[in-house]
C-alpha atoms as a PDB file:
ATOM      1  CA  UNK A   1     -16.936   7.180 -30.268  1.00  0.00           C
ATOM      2  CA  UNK A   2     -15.609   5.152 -27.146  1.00  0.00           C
ATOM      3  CA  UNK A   3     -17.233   1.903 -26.024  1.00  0.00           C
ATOM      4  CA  UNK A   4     -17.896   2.408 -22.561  1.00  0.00           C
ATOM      5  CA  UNK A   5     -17.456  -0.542 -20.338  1.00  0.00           C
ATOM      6  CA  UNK A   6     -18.978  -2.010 -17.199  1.00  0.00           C
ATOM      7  CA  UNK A   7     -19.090  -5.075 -15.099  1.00  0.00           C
ATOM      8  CA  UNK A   8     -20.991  -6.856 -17.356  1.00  0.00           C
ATOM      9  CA  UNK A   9     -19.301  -6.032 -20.637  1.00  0.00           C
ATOM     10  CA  UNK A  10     -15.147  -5.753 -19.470  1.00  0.00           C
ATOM     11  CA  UNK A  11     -14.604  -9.601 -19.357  1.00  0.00           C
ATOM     12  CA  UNK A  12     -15.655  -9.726 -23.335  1.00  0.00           C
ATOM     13  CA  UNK A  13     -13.436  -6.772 -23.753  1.00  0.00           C
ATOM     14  CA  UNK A  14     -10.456  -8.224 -21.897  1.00  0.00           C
ATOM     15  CA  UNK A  15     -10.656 -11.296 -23.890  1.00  0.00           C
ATOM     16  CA  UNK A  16     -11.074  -9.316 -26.583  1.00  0.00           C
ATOM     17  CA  UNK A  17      -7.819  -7.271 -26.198  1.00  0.00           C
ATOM     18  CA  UNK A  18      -6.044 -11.108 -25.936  1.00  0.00           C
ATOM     19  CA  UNK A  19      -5.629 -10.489 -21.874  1.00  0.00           C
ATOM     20  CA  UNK A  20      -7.933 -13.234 -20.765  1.00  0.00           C
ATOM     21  CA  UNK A  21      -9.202 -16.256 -22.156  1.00  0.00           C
ATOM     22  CA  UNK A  22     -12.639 -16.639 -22.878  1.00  0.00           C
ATOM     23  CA  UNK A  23     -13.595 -19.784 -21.199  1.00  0.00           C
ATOM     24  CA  UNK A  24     -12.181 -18.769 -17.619  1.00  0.00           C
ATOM     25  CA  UNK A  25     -14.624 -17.750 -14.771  1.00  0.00           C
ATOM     26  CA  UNK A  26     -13.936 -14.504 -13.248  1.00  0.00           C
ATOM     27  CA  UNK A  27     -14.655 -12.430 -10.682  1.00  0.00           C
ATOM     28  CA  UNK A  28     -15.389  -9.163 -11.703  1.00  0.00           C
ATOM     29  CA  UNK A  29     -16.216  -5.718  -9.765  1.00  0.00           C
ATOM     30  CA  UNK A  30     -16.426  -2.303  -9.705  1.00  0.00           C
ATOM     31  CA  UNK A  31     -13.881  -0.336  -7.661  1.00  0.00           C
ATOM     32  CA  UNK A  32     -15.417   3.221  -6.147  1.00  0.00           C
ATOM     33  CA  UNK A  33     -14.581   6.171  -5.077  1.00  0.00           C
ATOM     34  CA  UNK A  34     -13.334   7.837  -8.225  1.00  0.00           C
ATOM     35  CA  UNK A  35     -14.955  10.689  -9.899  1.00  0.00           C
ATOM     36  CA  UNK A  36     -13.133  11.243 -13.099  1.00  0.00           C
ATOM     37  CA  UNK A  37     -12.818   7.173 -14.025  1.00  0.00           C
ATOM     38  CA  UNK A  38     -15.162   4.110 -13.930  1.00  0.00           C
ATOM     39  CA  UNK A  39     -12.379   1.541 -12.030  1.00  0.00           C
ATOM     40  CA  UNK A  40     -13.428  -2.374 -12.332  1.00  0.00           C
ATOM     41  CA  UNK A  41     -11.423  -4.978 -10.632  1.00  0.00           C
ATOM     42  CA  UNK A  42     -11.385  -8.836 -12.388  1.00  0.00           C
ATOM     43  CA  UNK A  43      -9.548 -11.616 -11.163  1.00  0.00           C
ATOM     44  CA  UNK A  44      -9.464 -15.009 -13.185  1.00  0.00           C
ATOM     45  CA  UNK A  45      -7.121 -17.995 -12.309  1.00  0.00           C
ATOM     46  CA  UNK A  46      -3.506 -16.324 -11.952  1.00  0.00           C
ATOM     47  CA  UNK A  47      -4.602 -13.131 -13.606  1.00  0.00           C
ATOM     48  CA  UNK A  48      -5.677  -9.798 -11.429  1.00  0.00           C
ATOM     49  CA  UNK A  49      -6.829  -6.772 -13.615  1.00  0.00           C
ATOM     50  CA  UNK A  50      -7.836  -3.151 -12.751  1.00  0.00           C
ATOM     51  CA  UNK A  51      -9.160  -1.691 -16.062  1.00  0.00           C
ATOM     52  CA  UNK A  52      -9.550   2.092 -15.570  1.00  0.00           C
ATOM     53  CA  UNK A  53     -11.646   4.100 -18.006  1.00  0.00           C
ATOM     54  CA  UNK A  54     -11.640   7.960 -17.946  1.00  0.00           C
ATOM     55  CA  UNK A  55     -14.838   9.853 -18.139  1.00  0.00           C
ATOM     56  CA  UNK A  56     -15.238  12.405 -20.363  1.00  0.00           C
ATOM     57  CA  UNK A  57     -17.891  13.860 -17.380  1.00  0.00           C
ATOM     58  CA  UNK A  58     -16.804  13.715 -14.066  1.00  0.00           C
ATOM     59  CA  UNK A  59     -19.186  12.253 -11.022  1.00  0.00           C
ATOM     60  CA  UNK A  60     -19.506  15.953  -9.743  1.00  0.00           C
ATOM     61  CA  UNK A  61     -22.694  18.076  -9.066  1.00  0.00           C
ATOM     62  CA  UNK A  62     -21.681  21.078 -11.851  1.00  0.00           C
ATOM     63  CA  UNK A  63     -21.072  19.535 -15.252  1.00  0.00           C
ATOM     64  CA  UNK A  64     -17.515  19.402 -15.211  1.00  0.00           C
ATOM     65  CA  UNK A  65     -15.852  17.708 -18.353  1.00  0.00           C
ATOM     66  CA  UNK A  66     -12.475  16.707 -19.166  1.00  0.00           C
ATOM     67  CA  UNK A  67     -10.269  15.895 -21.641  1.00  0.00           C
ATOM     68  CA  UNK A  68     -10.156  11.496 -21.303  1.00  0.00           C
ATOM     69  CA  UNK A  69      -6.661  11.500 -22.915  1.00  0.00           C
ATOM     70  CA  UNK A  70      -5.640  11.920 -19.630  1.00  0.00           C
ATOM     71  CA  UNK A  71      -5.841   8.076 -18.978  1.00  0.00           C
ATOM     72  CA  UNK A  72      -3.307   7.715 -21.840  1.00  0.00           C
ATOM     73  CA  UNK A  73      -0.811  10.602 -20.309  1.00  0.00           C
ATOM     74  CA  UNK A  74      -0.857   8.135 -16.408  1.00  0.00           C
ATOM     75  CA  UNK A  75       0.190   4.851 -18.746  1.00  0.00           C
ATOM     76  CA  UNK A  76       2.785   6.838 -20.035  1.00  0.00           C
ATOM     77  CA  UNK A  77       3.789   8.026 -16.373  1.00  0.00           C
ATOM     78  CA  UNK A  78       3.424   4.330 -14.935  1.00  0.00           C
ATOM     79  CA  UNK A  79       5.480   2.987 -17.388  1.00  0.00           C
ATOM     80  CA  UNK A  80       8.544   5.723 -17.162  1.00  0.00           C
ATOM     81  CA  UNK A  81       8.300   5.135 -13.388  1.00  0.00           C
ATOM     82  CA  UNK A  82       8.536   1.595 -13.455  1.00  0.00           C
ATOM     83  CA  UNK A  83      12.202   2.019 -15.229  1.00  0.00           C
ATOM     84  CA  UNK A  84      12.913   4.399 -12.314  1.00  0.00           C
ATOM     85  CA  UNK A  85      11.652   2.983  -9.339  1.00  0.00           C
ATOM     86  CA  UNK A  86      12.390  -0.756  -7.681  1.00  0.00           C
ATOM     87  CA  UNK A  87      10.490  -3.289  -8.972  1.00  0.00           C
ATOM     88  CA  UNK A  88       7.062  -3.411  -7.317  1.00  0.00           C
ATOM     89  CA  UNK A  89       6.436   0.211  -6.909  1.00  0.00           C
ATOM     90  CA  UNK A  90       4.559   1.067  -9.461  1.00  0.00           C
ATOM     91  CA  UNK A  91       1.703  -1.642 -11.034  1.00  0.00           C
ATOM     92  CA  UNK A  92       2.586  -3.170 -14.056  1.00  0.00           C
ATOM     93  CA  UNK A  93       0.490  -1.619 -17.175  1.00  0.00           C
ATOM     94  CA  UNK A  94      -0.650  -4.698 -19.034  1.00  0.00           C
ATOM     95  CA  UNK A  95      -2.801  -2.629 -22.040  1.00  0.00           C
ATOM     96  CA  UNK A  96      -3.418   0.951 -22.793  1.00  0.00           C
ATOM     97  CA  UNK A  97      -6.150   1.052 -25.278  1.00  0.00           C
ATOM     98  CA  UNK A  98      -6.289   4.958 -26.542  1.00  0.00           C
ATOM     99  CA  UNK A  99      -9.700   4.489 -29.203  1.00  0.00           C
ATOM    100  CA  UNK A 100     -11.340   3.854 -25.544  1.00  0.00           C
ATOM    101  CA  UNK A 101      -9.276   5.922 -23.192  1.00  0.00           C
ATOM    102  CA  UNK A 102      -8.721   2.097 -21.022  1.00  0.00           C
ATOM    103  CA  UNK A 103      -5.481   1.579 -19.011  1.00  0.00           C
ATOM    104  CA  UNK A 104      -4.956  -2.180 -17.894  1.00  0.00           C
ATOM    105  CA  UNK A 105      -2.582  -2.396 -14.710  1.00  0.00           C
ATOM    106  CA  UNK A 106      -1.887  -4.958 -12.370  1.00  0.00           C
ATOM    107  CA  UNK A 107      -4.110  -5.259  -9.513  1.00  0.00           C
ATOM    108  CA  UNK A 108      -3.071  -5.386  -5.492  1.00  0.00           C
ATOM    109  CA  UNK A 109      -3.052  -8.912  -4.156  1.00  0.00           C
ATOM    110  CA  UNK A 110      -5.944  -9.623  -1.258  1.00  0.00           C
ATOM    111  CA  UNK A 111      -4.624  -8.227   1.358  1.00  0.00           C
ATOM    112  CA  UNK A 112      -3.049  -5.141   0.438  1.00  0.00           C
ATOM    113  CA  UNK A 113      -3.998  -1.801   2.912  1.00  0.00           C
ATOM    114  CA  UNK A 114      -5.665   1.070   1.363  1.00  0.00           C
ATOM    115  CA  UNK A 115      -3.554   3.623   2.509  1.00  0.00           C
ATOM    116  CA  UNK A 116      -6.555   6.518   1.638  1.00  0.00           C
ATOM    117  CA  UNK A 117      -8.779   4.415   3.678  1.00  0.00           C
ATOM    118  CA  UNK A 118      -6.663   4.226   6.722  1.00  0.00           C
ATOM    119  CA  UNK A 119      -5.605   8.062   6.906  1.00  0.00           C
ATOM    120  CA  UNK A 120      -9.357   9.295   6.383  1.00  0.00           C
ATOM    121  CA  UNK A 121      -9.776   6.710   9.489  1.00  0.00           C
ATOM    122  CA  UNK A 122      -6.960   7.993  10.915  1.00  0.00           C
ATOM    123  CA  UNK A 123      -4.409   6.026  11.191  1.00  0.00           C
ATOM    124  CA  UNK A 124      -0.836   6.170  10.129  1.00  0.00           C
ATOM    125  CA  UNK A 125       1.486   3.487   9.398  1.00  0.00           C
ATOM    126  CA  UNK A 126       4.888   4.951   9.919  1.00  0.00           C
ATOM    127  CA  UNK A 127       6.925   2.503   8.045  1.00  0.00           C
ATOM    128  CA  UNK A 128       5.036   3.020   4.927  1.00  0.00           C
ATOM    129  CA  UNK A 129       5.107   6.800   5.401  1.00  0.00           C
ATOM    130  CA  UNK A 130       8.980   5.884   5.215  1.00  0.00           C
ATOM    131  CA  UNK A 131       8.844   3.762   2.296  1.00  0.00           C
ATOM    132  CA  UNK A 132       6.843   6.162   0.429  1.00  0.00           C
ATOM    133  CA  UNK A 133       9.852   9.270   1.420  1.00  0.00           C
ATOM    134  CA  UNK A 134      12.429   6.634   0.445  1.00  0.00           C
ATOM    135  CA  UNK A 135      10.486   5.917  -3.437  1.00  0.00           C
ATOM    136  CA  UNK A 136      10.162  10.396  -3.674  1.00  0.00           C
ATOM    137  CA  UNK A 137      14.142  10.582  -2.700  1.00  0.00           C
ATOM    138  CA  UNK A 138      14.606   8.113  -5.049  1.00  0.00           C
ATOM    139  CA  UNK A 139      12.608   9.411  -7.933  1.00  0.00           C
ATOM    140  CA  UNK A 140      14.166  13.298  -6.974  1.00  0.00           C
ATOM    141  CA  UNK A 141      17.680  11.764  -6.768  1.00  0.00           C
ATOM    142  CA  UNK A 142      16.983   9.460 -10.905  1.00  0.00           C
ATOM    143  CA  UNK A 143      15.552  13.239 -12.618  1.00  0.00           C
ATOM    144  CA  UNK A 144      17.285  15.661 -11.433  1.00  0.00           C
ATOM    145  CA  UNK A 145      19.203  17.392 -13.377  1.00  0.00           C
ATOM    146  CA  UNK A 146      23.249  16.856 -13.956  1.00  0.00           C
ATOM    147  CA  UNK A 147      24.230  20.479 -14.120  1.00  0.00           C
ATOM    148  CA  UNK A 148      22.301  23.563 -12.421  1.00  0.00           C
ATOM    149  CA  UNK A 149      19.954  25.163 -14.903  1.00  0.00           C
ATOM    150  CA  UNK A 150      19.334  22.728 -17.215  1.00  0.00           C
ATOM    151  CA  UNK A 151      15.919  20.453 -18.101  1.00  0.00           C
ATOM    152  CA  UNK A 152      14.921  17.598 -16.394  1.00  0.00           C
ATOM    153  CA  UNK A 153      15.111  14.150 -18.368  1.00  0.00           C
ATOM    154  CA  UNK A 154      13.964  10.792 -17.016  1.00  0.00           C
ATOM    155  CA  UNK A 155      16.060   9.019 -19.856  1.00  0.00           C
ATOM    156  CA  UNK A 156      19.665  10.678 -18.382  1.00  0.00           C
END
């Protein structure tokens, strides 16, 4: 059975998982708008955490479950995209924990735009429209495949 975690419990855990020390203050809070993960940001001294657990029930009116491996399957998917894509494009996975279906990435300095936020509000940023055509071209032109017909590998 997975531990579930909260803000009250994921500090222990992080220390627990070597990722934090346990005598550093830190800030610690939950991240919304998901329906299919619990999302908690903590930030201690130089270290800035998102620790994403999948819910085996999603946040929806119908019971709707789902299988939580799925948190394991977008670590594995960060990580091959960070070999293919410039540095900083993808956030750094720091832990995948699979016995708790918990993915540790790096989290977005203060600052950063939340580019759902701004479209639902209506605004577009052109230049990071661009940049995000420019990572696709990129991540078309690194997988496709060498001769017509055959698979797709990320490793050729």
């Amino acid at each position: 059975m997975a531990r579930e975690f909260n803000v009250d419990n994921v500090r222990a855990y992080l220390a627990e998982r070597g990722l934090l020390a346990a005598d550093i203050p830190a800030l610690v809070e939950p991240l919304g708008g998901g329906v299919s993960n619990r999302v908690i940001k903590v930030v201690a001294a130089d270290r800035r955490y998102v620790v994403k657990q999948s819910l085996p029930v999603l946040r929806v009116r119908s019971t709707w479950t789902a299988d939580r491996g799925r948190i394991l399957n977008e670590a594995a998917a960060m990580r091959e995209l960070a070999h293919l894509l410039p540095a900083g494009a993808v956030p750094v996975v720091h832990d995948v924990d699979p016995a708790n279906f918990v993915l540790v990435m790096a989290c977005a300095p203060d600052g950063a735009i939340d580019w759902k936020a701004e479209l639902r509000a209506g605004e577009v940023d052109l230049a990071g429209v661009s940049r995000c055509a420019e990572l696709l071209a990129e991540l078309h032109g690194r997988t496709r495949p060498s001769t017509p017909g055959s698979p797709v590998s990320a490793s050729e």
